[in-house]
C-alpha atoms as a PDB file:
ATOM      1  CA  UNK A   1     -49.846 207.457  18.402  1.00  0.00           C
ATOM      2  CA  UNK A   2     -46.809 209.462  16.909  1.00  0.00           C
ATOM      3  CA  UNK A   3     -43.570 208.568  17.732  1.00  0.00           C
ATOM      4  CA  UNK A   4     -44.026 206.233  20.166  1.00  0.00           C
ATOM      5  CA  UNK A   5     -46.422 203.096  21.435  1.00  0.00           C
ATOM      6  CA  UNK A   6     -48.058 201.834  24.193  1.00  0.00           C
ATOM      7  CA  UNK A   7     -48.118 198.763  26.274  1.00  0.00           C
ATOM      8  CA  UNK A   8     -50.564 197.870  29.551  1.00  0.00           C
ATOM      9  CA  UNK A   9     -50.710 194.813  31.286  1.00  0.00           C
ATOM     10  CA  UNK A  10     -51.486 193.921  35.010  1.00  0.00           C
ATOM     11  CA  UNK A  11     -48.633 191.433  36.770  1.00  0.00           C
ATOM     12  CA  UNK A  12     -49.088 188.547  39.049  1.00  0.00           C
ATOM     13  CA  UNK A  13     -49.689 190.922  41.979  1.00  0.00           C
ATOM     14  CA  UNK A  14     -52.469 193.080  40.574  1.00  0.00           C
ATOM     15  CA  UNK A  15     -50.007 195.556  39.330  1.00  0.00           C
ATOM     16  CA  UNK A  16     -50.547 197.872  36.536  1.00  0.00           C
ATOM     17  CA  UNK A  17     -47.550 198.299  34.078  1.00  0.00           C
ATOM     18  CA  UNK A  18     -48.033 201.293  31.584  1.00  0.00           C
ATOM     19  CA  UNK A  19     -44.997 200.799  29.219  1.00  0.00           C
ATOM     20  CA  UNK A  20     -44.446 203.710  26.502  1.00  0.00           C
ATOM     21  CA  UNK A  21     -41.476 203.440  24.128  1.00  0.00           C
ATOM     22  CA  UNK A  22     -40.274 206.127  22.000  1.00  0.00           C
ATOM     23  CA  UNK A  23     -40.800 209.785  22.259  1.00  0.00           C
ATOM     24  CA  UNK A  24     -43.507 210.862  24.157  1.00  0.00           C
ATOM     25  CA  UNK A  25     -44.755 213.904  22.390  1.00  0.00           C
ATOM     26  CA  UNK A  26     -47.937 216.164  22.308  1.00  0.00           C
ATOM     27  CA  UNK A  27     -49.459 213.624  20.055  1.00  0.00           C
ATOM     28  CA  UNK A  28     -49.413 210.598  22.627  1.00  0.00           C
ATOM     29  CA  UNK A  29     -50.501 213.411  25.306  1.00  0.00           C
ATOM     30  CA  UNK A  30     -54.514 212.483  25.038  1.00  0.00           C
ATOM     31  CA  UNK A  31     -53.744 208.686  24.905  1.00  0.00           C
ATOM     32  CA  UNK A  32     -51.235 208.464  27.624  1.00  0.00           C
ATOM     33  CA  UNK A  33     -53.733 210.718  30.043  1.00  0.00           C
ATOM     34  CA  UNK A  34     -56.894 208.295  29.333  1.00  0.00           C
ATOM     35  CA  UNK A  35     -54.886 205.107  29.761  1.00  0.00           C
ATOM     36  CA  UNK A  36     -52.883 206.619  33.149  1.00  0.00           C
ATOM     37  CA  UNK A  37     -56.253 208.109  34.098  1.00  0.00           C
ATOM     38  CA  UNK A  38     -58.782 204.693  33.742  1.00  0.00           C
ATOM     39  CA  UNK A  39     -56.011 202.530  35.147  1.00  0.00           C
ATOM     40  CA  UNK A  40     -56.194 205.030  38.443  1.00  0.00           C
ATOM     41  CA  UNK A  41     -60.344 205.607  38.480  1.00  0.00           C
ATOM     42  CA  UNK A  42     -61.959 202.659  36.965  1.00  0.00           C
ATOM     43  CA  UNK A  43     -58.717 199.566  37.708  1.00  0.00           C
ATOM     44  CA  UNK A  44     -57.251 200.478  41.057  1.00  0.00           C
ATOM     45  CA  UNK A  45     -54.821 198.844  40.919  1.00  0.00           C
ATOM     46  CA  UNK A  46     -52.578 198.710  44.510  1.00  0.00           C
ATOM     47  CA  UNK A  47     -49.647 199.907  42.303  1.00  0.00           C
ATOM     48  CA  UNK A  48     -49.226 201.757  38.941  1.00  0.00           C
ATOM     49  CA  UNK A  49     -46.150 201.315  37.637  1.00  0.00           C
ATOM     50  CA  UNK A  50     -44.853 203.255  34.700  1.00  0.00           C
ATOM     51  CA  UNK A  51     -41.691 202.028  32.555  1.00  0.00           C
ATOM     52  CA  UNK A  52     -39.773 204.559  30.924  1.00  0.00           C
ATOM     53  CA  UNK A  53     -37.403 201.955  30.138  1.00  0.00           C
ATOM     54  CA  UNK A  54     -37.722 202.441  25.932  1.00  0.00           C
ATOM     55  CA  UNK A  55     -38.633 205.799  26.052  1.00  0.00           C
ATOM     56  CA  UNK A  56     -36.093 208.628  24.543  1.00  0.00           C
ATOM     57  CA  UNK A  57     -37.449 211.630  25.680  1.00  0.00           C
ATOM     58  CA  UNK A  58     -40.815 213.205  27.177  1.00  0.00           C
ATOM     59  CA  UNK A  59     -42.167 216.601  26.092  1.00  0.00           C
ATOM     60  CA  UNK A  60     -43.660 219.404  28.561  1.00  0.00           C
ATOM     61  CA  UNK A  61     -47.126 218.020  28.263  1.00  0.00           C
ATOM     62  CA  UNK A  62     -46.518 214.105  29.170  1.00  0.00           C
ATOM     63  CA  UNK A  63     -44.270 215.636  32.051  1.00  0.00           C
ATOM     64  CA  UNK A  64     -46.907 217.670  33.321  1.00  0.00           C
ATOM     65  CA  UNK A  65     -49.556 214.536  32.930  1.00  0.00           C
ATOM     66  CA  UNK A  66     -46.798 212.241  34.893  1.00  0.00           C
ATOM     67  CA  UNK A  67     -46.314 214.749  37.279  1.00  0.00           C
ATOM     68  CA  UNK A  68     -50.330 215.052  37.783  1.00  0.00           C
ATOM     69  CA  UNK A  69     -50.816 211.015  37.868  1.00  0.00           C
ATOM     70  CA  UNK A  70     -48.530 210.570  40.822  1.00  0.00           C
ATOM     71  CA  UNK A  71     -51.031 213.203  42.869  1.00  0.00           C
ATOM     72  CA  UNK A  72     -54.480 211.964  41.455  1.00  0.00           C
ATOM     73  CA  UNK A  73     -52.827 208.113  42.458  1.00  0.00           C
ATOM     74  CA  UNK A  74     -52.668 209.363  46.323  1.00  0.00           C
ATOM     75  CA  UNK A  75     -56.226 210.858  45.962  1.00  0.00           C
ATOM     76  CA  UNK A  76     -57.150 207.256  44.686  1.00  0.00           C
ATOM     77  CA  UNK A  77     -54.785 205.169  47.254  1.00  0.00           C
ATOM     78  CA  UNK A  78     -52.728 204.314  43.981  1.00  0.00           C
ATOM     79  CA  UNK A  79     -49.262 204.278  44.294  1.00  0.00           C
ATOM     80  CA  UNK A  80     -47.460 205.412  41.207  1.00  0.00           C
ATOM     81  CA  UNK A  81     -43.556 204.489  40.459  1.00  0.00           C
ATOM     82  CA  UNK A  82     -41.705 205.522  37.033  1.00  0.00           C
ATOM     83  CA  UNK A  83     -39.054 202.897  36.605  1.00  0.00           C
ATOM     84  CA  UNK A  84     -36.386 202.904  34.391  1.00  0.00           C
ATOM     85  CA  UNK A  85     -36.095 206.333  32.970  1.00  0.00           C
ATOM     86  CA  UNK A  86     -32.540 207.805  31.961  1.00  0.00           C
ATOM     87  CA  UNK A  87     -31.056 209.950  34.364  1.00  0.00           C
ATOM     88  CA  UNK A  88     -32.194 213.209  32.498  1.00  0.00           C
ATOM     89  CA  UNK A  89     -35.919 212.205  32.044  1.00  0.00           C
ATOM     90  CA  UNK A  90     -35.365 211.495  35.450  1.00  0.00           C
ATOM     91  CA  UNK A  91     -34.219 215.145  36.215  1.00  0.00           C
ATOM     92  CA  UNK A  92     -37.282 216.402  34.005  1.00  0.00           C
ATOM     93  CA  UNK A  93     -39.618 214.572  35.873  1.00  0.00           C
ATOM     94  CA  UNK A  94     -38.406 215.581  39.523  1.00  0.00           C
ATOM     95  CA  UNK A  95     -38.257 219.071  38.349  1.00  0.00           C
ATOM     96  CA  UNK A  96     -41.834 219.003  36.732  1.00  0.00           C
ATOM     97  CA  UNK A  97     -42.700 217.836  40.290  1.00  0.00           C
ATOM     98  CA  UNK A  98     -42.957 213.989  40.337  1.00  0.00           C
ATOM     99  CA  UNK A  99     -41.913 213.516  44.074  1.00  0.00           C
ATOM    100  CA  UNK A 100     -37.974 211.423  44.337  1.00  0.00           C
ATOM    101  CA  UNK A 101     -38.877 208.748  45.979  1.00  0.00           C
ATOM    102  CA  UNK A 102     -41.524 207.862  43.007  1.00  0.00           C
ATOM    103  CA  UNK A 103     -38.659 207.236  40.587  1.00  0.00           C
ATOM    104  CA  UNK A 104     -37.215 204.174  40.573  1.00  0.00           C
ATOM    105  CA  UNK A 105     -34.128 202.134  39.486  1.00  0.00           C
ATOM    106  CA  UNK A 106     -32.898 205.628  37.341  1.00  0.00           C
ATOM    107  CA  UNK A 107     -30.489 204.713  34.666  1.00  0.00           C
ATOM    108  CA  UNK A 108     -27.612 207.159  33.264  1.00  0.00           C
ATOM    109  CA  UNK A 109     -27.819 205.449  29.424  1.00  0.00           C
ATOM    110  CA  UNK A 110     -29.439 202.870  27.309  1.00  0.00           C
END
């Protein structure tokens, strides 16, 4: 990926945790929309949870794709939660149309 990595594991409860870090830019864009995508279709997971917590900023593109996950989740009885994202990604996300009440535990710094 470019500026940034990715992380995936399932918790105790059959959770999903997608956990970028870095910069999410149009070069994770593929990467990030195949891993959000097969955890939703092919996992099912009860929850999909993803963790902003490392991540600095998100581009246009990975908004957009965050934005789309939370819908296609409700089309596949998937709940999806961003945790953990600073208090302007959190404004980015909300305004690219992730719904409020699917971002969690907002922080205003690192």
């Amino acid at each position: 990926m470019g500026g940034s990595t990715l992380e995936a594991r399932t918790t105790g409860d059959g959770s999903v945790v997608i956990r970028p870090s870095g910069m999410l830019g149009a070069d994770d864009a593929v990467e990030l929309r195949q891993l959000l995508v097969r955890a939703i279709r092919k996992i099912r997971p009860l929850r999909l949870i993803v963790d902003l917590t490392d991540v600095s900023g998100v581009d246009p593109i990975n908004l957009g794709t965050l934005a789309a996950v939370c819908g296609l989740g409700d089309d596949h009885q998937v709940i999806v939660f961003m945790d953990n994202s600073q208090a302007a990604i959190a404004a980015d996300l909300t305004a690219a149309g992730v719904p409020q009440q699917r971002l969690r535990h907002t922080t205003a710094h690192h």
